[in-house]
Protein backbone atom coordinates (compact mmCIF):
# COMPACT_ATOMS: atom_id res chain seq x y z
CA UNK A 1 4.33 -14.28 6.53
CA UNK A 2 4.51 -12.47 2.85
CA UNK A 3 5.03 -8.54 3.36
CA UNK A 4 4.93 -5.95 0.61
CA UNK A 5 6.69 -3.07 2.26
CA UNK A 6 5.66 0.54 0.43
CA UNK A 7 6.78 4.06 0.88
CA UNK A 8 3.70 6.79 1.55
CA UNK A 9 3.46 10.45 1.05
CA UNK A 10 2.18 11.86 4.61
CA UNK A 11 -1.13 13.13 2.68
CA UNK A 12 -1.39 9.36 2.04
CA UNK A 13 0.05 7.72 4.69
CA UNK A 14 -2.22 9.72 7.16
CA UNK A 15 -5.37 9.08 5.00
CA UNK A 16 -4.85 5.44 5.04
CA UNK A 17 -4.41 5.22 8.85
CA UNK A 18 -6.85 7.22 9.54
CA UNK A 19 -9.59 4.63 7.72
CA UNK A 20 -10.65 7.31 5.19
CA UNK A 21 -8.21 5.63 1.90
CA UNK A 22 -8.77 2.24 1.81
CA UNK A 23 -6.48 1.14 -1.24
CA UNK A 24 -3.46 2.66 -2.85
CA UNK A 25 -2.65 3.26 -6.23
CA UNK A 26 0.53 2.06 -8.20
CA UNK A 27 1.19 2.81 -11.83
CA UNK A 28 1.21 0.19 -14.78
CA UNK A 29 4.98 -0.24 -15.37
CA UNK A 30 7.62 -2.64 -15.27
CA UNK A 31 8.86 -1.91 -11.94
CA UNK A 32 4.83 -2.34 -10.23
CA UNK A 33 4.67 -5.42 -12.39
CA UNK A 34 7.72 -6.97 -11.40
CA UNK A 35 7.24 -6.48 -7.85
CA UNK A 36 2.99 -7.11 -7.72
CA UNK A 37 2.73 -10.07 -10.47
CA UNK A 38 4.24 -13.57 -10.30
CA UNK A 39 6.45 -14.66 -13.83
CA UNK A 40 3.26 -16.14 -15.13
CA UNK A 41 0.91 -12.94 -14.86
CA UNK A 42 -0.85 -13.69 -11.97
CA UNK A 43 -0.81 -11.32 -9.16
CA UNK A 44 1.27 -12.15 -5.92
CA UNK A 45 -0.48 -12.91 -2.69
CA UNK A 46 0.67 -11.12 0.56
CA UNK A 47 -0.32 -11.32 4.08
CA UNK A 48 0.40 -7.86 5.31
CA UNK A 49 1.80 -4.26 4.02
CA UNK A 50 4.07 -2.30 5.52
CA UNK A 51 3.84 1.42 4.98
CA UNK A 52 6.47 3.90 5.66
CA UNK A 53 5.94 7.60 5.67
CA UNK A 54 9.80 8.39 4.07
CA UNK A 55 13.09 6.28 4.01
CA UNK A 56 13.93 7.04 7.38
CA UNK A 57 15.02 4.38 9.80
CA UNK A 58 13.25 5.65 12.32
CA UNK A 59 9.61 7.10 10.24
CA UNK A 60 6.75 6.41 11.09
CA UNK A 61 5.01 3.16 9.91
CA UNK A 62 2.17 1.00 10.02
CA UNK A 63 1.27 -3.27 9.27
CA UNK A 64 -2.12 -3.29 7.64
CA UNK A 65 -3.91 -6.60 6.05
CA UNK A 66 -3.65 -7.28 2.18
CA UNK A 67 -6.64 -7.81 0.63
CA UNK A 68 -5.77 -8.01 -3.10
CA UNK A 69 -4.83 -6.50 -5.97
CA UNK A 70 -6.74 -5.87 -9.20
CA UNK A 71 -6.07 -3.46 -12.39
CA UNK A 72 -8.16 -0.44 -12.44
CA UNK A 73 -9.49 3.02 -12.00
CA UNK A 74 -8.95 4.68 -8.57
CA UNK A 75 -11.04 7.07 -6.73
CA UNK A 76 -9.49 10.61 -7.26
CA UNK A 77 -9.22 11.78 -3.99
CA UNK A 78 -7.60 9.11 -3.16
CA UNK A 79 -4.46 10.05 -5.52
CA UNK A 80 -5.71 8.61 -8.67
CA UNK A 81 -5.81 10.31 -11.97
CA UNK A 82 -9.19 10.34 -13.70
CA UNK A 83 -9.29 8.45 -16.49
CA UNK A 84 -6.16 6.30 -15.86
CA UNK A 85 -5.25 2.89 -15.06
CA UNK A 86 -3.63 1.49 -12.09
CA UNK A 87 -2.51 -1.31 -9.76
CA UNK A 88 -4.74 -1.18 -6.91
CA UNK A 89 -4.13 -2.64 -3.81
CA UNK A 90 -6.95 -2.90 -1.49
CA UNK A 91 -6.25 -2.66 1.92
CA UNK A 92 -7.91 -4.15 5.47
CA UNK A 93 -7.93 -3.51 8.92
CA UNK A 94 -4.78 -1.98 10.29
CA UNK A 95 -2.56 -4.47 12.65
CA UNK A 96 -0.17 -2.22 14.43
CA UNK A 97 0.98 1.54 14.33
CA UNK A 98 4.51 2.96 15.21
CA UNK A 99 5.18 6.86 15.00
CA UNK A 100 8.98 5.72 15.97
CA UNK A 101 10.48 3.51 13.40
CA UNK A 102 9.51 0.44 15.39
CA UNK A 103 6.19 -0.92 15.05
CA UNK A 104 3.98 -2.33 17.90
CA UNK A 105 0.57 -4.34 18.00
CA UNK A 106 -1.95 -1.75 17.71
């Protein structure tokens, strides 16, 4: 199984567990680019994400299904700047939750 693991802001992190943000937003640089595209252009496939609220060992996290990625505008109360583009992730249903470090089928 293919896992893109990505850290969260709590604003974020809550929003997206909570069902109300259902993609996240990463900017058009080399870094995003490096780690969301393949060497010929194409966007890399994953099976799941793994959010983190912090760098903590032990923060809270959650496995949710990837659904894709695609380059465009994002919704602004979702985090997005208007007007600006972005790597945007779409996101599914949510596989398992852990407030502990150590995540469990939800």
């Amino acid at each position: 199984m293919k896992t893109l693991h990505l850290i969260l802001k709590k604003k974020w992190f809550d929003m997206i567990i909570s069902g109300e943000k259902k993609e996240e937003y990463r900017d058009l640089t080399n870094h995003w680019r490096s780690r969301l595209l393949d060497n010929t252009g194409n966007y890399k496939n994953f099976d799941t994400i793994t959010f983190t609220n912090g760098y903590a060992k032990t923060a809270p996290r959650f496995i949710i299904e990837f659904q894709g990625i695609y380059e465009g505008f994002g919704v602004e109360s979702w985090g997005a700047s208007p007007n600006k583009s972005y790597y945007v992730i779409q996101l599914g249903d949510i596989l398992a939750v852990s407030r502990s470090g150590r995540t469990n089928d939800k």
